[in-house]
Protein backbone atom coordinates (compact mmCIF):
# COMPACT_ATOMS: atom_id res chain seq x y z
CA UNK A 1 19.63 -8.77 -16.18
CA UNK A 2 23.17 -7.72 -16.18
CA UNK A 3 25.55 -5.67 -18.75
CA UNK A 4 27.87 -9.14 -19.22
CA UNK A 5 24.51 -10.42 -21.23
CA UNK A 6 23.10 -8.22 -23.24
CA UNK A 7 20.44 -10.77 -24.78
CA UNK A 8 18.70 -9.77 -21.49
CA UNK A 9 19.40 -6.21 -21.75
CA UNK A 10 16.28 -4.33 -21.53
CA UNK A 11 15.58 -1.22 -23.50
CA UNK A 12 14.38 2.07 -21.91
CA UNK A 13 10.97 1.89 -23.58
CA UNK A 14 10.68 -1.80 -22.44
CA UNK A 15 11.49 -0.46 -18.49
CA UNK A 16 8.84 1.96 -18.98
CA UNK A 17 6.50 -0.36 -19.86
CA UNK A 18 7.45 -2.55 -17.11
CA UNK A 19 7.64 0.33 -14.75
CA UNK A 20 4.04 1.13 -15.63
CA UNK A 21 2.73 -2.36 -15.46
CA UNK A 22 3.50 -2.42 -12.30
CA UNK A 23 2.04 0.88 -11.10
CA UNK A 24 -1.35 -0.37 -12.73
CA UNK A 25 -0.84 -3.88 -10.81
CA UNK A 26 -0.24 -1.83 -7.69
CA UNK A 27 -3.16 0.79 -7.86
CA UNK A 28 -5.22 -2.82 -8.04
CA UNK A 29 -3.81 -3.93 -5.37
CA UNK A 30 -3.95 -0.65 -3.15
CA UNK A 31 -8.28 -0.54 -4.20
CA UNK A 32 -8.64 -4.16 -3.47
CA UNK A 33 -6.78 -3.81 -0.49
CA UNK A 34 -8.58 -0.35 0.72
CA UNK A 35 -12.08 -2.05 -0.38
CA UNK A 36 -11.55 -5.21 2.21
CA UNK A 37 -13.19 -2.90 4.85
CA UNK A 38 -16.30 -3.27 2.97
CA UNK A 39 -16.02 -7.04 4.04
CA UNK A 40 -14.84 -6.35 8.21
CA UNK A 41 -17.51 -5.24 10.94
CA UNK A 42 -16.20 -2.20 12.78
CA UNK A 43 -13.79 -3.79 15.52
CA UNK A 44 -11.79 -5.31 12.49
CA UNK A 45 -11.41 -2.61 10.52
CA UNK A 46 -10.72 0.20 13.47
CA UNK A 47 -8.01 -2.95 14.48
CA UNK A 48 -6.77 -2.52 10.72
CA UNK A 49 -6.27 0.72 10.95
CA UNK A 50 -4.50 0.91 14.41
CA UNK A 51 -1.89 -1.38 12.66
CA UNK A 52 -1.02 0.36 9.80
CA UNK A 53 -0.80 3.27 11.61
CA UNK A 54 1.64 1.53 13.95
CA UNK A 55 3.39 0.55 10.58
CA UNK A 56 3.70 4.07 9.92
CA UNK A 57 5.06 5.13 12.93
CA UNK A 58 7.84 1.77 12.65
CA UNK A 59 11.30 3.95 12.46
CA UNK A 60 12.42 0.60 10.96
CA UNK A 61 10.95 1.84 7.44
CA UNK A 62 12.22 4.23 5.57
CA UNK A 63 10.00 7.84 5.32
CA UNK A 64 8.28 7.31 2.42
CA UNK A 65 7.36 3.54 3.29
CA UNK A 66 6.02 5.33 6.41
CA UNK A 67 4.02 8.02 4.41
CA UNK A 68 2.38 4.79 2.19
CA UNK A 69 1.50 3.03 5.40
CA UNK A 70 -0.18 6.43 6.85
CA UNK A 71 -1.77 7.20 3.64
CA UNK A 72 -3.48 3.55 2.88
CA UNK A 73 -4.95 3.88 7.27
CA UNK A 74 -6.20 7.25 5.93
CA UNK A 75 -7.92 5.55 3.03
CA UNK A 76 -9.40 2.51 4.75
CA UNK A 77 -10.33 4.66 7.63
CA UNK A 78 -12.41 7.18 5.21
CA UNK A 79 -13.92 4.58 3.30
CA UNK A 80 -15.11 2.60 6.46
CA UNK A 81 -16.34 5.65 7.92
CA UNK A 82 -14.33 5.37 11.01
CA UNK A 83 -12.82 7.71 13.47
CA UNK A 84 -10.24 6.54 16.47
CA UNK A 85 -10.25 3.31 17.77
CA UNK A 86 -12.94 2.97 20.71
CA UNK A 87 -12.08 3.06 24.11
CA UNK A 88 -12.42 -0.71 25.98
């Protein structure tokens, strides 16, 4: 989309639409992906979790990529019913 073309010039009420299209496609996407500890035994999901909490610690992503990272371990931890990784 560009200004030079204006055939593909999208209105503001189209952009919305779009906008929230995608927020419903995400929130989908967030559950499914939240839900998939329903399908790991505990040493996969506490593994999961470790990650994304890794992820959220990465200073290579911006703050609130971090927060989103932090926020979906929080969720997959409290639906798994899982504290902190086990000792080996």
């Amino acid at each position: 989309m560009t200004t030079d073309k204006p055939e593909e010039a999208m209105t503001f009420g189209e952009l919305l639409e779009l906008i929230g299209e995608q927020q419903r496609r995400l929130a989908v996407l967030e559950n499914a992906f939240a839900s998939l500890c329903f399908s790991l035994d505990d040493r996969a999901n506490h593994l999961l979790v470790h990650h994304l909490q890794l992820e959220a610690q990465n200073q290579n992503y911006a703050e609130p990529l971090q927060q989103q990272f932090s926020r979906l371990a929080q969720e997959i931890q409290k639906r798994a019913g899982i504290g902190q990784l086990p000792e080996a």
